[in-house]
C-alpha atoms as a PDB file:
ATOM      1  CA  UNK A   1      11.274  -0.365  16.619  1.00  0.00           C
ATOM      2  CA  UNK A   2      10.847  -4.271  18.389  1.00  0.00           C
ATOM      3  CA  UNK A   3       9.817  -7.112  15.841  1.00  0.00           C
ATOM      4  CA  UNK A   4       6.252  -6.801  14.382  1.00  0.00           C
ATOM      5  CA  UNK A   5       4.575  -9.433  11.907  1.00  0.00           C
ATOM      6  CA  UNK A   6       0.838 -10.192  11.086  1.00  0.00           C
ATOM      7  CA  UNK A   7      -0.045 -13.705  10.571  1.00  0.00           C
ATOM      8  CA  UNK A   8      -3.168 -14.316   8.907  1.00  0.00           C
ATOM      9  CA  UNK A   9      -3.772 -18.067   9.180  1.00  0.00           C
ATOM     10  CA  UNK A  10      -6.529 -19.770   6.547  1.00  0.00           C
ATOM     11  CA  UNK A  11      -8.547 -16.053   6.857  1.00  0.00           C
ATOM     12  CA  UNK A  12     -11.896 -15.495   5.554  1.00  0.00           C
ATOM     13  CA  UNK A  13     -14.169 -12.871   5.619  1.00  0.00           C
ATOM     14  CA  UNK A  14     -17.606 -12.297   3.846  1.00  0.00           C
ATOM     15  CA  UNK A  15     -20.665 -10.295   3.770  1.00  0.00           C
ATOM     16  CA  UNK A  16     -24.269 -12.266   3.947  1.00  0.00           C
ATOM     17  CA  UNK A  17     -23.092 -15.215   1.467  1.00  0.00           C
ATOM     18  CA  UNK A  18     -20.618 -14.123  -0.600  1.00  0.00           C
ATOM     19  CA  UNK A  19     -17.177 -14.450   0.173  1.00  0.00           C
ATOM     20  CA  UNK A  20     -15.002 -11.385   0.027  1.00  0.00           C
ATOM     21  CA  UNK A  21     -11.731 -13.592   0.402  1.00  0.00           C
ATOM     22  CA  UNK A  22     -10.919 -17.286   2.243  1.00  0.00           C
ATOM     23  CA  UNK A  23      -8.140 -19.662   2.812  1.00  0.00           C
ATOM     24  CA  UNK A  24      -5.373 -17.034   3.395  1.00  0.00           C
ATOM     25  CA  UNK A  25      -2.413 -17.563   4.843  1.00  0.00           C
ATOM     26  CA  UNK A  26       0.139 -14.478   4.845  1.00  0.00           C
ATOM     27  CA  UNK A  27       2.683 -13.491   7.162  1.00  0.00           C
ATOM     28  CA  UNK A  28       3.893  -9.621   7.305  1.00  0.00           C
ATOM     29  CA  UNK A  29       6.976  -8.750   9.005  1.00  0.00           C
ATOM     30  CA  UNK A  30       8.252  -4.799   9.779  1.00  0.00           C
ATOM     31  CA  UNK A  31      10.998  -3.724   7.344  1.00  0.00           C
ATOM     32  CA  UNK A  32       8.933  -4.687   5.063  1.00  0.00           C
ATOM     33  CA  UNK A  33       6.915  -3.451   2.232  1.00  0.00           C
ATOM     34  CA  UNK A  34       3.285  -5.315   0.749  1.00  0.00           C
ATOM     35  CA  UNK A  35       1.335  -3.917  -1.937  1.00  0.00           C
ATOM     36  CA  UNK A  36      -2.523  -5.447  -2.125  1.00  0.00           C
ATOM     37  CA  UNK A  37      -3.807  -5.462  -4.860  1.00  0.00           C
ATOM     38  CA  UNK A  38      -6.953  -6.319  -7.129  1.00  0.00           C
ATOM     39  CA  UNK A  39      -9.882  -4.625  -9.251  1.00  0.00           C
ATOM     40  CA  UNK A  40     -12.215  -2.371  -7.167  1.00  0.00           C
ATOM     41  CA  UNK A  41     -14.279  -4.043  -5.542  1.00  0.00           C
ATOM     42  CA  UNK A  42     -12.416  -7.473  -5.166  1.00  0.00           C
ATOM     43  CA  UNK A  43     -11.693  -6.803  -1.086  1.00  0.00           C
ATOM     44  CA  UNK A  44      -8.686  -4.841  -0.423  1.00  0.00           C
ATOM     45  CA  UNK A  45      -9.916  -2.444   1.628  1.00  0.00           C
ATOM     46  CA  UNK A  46     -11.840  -5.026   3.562  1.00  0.00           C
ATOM     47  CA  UNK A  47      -8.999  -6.978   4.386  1.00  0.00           C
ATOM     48  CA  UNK A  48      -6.851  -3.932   5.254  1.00  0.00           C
ATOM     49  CA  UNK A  49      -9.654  -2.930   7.803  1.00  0.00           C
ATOM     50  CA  UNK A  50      -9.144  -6.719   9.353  1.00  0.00           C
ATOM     51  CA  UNK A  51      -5.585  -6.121   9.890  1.00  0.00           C
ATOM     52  CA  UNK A  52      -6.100  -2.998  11.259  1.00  0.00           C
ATOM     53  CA  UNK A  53      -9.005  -4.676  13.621  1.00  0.00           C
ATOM     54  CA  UNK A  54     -12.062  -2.753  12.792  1.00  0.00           C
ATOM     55  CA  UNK A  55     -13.274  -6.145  11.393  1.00  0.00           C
ATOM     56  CA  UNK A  56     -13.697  -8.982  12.115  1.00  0.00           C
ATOM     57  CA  UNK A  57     -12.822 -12.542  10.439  1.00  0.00           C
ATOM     58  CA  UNK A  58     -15.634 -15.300   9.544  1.00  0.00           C
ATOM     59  CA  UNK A  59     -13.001 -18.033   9.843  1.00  0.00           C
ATOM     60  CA  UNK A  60      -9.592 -18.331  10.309  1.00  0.00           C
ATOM     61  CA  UNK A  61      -7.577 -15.699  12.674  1.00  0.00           C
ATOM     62  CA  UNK A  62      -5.022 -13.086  12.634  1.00  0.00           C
ATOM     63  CA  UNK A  63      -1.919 -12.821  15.533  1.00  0.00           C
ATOM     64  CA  UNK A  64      -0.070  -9.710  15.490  1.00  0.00           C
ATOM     65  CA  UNK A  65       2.840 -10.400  17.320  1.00  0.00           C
ATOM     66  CA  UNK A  66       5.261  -7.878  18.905  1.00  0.00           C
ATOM     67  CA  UNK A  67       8.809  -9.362  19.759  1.00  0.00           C
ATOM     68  CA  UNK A  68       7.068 -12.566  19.613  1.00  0.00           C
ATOM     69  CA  UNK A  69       4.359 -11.992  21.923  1.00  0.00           C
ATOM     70  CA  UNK A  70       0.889 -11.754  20.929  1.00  0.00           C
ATOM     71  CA  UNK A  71      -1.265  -8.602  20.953  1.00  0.00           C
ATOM     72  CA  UNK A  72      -4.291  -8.543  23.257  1.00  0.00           C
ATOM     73  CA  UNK A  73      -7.021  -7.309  20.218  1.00  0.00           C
ATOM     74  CA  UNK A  74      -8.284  -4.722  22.810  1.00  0.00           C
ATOM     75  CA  UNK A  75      -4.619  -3.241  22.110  1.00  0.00           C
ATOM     76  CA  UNK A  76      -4.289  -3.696  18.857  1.00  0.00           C
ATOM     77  CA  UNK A  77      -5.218  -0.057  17.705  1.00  0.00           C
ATOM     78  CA  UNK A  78      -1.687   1.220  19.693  1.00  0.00           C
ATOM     79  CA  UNK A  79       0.206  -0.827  17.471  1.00  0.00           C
ATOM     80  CA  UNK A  80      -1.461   0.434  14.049  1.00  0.00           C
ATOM     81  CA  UNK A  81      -1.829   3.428  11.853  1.00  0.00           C
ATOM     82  CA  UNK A  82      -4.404   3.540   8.912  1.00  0.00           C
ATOM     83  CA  UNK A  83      -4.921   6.400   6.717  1.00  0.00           C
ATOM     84  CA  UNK A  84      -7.851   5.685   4.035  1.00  0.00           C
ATOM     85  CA  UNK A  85     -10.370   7.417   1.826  1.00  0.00           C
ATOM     86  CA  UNK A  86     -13.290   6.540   4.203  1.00  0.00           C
ATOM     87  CA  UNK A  87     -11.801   7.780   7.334  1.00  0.00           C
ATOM     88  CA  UNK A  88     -12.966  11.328   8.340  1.00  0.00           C
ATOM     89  CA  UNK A  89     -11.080  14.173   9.550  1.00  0.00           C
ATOM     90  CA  UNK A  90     -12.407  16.436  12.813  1.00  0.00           C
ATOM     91  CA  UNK A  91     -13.337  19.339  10.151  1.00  0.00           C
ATOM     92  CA  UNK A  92     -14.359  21.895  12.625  1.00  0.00           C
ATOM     93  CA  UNK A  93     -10.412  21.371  14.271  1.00  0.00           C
ATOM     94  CA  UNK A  94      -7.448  23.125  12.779  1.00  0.00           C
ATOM     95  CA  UNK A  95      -4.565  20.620  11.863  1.00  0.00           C
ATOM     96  CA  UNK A  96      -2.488  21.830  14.831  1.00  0.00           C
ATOM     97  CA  UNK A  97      -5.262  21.102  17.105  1.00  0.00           C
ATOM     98  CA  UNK A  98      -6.169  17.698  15.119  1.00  0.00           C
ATOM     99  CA  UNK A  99      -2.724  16.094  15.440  1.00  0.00           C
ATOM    100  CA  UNK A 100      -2.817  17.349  19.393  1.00  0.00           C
ATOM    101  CA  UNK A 101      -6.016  15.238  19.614  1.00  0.00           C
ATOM    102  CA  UNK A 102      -4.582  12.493  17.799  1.00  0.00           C
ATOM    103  CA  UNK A 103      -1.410  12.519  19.772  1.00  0.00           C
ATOM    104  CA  UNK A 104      -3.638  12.040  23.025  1.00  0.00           C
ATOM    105  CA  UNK A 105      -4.674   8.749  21.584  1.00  0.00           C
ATOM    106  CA  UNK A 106      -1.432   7.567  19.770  1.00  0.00           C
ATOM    107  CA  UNK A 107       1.854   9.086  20.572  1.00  0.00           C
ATOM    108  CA  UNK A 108       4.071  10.751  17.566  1.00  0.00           C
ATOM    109  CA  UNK A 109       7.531  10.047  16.232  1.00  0.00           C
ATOM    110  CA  UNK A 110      10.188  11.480  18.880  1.00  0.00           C
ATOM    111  CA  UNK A 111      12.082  14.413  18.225  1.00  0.00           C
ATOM    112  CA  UNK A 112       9.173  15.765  15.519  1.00  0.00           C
ATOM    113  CA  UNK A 113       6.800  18.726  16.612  1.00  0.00           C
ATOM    114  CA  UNK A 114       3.890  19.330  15.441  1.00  0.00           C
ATOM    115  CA  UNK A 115       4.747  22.282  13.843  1.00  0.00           C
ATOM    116  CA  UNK A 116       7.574  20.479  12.116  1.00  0.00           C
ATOM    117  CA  UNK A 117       5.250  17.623  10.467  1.00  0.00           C
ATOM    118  CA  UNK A 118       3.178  20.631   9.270  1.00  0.00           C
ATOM    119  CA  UNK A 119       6.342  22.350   8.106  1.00  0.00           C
ATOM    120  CA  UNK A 120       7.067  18.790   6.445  1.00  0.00           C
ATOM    121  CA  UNK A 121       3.783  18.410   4.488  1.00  0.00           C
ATOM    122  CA  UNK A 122       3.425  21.886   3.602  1.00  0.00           C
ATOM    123  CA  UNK A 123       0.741  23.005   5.490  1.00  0.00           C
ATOM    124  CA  UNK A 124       3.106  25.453   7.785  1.00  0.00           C
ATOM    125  CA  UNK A 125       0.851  28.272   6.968  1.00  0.00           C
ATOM    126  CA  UNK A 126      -2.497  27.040   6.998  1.00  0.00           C
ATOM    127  CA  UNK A 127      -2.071  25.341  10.406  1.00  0.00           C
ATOM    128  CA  UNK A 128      -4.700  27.389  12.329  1.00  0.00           C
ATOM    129  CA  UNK A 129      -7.380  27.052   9.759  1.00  0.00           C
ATOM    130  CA  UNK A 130     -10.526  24.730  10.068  1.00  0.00           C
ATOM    131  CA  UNK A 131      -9.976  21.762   8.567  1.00  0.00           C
ATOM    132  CA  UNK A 132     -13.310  22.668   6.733  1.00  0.00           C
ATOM    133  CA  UNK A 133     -11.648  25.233   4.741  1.00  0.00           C
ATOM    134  CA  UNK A 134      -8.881  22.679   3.056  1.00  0.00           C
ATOM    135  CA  UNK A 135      -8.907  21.456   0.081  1.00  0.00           C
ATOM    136  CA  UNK A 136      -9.091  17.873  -0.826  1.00  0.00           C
ATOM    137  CA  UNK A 137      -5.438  17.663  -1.296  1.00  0.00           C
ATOM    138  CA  UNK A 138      -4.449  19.268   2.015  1.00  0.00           C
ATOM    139  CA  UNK A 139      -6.913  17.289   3.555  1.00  0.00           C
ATOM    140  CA  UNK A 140      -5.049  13.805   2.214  1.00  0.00           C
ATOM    141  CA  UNK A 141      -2.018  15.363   3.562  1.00  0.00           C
ATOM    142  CA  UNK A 142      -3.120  15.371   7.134  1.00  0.00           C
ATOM    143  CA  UNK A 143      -4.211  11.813   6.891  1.00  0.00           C
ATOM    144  CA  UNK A 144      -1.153  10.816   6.024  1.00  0.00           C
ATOM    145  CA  UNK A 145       0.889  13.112   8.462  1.00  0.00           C
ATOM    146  CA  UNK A 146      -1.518  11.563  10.828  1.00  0.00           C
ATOM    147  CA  UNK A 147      -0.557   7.964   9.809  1.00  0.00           C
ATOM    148  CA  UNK A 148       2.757   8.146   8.943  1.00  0.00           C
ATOM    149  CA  UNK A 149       4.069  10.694  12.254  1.00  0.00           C
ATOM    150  CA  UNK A 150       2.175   7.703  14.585  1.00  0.00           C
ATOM    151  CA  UNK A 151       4.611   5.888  16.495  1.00  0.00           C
ATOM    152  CA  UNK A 152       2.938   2.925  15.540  1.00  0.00           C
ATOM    153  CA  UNK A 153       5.316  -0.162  14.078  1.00  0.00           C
ATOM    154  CA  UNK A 154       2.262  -1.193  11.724  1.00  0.00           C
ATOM    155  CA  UNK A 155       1.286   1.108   8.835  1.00  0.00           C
ATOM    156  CA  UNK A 156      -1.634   0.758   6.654  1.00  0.00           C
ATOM    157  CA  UNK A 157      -2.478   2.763   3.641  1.00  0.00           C
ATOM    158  CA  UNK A 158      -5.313   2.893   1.529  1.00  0.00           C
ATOM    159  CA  UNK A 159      -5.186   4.435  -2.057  1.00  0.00           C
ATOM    160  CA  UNK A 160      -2.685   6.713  -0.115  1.00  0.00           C
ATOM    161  CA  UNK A 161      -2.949   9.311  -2.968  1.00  0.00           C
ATOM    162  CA  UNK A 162      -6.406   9.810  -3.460  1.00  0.00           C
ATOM    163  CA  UNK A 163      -6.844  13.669  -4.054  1.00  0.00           C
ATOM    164  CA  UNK A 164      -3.058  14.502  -4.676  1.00  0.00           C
ATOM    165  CA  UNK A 165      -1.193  16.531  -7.039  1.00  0.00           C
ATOM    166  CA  UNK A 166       2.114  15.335  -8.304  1.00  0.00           C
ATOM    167  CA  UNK A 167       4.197  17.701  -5.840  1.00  0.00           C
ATOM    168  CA  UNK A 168       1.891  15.246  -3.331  1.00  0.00           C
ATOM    169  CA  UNK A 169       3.027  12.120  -5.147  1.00  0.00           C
ATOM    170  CA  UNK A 170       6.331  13.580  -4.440  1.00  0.00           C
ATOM    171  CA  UNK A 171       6.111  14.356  -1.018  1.00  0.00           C
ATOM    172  CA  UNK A 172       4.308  10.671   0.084  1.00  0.00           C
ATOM    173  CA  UNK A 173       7.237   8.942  -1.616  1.00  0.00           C
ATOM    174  CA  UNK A 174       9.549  11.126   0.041  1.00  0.00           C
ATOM    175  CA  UNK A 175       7.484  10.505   3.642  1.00  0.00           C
ATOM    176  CA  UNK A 176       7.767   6.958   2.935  1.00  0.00           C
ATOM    177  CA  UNK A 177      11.569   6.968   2.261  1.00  0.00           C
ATOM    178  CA  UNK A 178      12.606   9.254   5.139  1.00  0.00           C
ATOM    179  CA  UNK A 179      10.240   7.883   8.420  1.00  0.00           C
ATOM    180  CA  UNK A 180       8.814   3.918   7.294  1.00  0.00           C
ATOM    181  CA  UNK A 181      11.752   2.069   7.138  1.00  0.00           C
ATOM    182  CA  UNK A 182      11.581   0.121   9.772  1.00  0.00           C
ATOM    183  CA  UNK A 183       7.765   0.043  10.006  1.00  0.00           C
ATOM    184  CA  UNK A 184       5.189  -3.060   8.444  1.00  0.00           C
ATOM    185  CA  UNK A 185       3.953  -1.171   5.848  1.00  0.00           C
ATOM    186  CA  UNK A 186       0.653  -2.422   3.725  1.00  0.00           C
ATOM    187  CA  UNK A 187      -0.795  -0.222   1.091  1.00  0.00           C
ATOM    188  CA  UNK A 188      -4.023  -1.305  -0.883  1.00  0.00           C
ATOM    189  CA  UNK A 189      -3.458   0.330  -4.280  1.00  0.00           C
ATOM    190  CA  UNK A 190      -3.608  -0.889  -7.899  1.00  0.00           C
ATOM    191  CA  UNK A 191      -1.178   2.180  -8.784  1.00  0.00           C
ATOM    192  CA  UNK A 192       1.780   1.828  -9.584  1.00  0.00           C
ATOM    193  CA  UNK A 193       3.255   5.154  -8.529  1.00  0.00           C
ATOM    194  CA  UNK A 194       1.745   4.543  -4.984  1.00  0.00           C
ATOM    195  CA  UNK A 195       3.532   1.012  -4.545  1.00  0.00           C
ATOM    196  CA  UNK A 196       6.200   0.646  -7.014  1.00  0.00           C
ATOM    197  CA  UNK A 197       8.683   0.512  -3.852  1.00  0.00           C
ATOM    198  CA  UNK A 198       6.712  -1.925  -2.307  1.00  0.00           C
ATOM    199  CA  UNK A 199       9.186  -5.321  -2.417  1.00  0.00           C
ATOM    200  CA  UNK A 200       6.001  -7.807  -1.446  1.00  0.00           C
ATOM    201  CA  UNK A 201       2.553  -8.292  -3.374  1.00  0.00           C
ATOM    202  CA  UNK A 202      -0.443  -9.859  -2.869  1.00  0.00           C
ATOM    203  CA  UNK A 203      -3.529 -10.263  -5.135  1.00  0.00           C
ATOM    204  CA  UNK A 204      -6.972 -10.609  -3.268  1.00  0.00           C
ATOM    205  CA  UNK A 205      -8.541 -12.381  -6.079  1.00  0.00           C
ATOM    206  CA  UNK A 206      -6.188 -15.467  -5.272  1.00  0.00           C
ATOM    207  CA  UNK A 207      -8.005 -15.939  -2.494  1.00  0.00           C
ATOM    208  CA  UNK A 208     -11.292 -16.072  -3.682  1.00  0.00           C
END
């Protein structure tokens, strides 16, 4: 995986007149892990969607940089992953035909199948059902399989288990051990099971 890092130089963002966050300065480099955090409400997921470029900035500006080079913003969504509550799933697709679709878009991890990510988040045997027909937690579990399985050197998570049992807490920490070491991973969470391996933090109301 080449050298990734966000920069975020003096970054604001608000809505009408009120300032979700301003004056920040971060840098995030791959092999890394960042935890944002904050009370709900206070902007985490709002920055996350910045990073991720489905946002923009009110002042200030973000490089991603790949092996030094900047990323055109137009190509910015090759280079990231996001899996978060308010991102929807194709319900009327099965998961097998879901990740196909995805894959179309945003290549996966070599040497993994399909069926073997499926096999990995234990949804082997419901992988030609409708996504319709899942249940909340099986649903989470292709969000992150969608995520994670990207061959995309920046990961961002969002209250990555929303809707999961403990064997899912189990299986996202075990996802995260076994296929994101070497990606820039950010995760907005204020739980500490989701980011209590994450070695950076940073707290959105500082830069309020």
């Amino acid at each position: 995986m080449n050298n990734t890092t966000v920069i975020l130089s003096n970054a604001g963002k608000r809505f009408n007149r009120e300032w979700i966050f301003r004056k920040l300065s971060y840098t995030f480099s791959n092999g890394e892990a960042y935890a944002i955090t904050g009370h709900n409400g206070s902007g985490k997921s709002t920055l996350l969607q910045c990073i991720a470029g489905s946002m923009g900035l009110n002042e200030g500006n973000m490089q991603v940089q790949l092996s030094g080079k900047d990323i055109a913003p137009e190509a910015l969504y090759q280079q990231v992953a996001i899996c978060a509550p308010y991102l929807e799933l194709i319900e009327e697709m099965t998961a097998t035909e879901f990740l196909e679709f995805h894959r179309k878009f945003k290549p996966l991890l070599n040497q993994i199948s399909i069926s073997d990510i499926l096999k990995i988040i234990g949804l082997e045997k419901a992988a030609g059902k409708q996504i319709r027909h899942y249940s909340s937690g099986m649903k989470q579990r292709i969000k992150l399989a969608q995520a994670i399985f990207s061959e995309s050197p920046v990961l961002l998570l969002d209250e990555p288990c929303t809707n999961l049992d403990q064997e899912g807490y189990r299986l996202y920490h075990e996802l995260i051990r076994n296929y994101c070491n070497n990606k820039l991973l950010i995760i907005c969470s204020n739980e500490e099971s989701e980011i209590d391996f994450c070695n950076k933090r940073l707290n959105i109301v500082d830069y309020k």
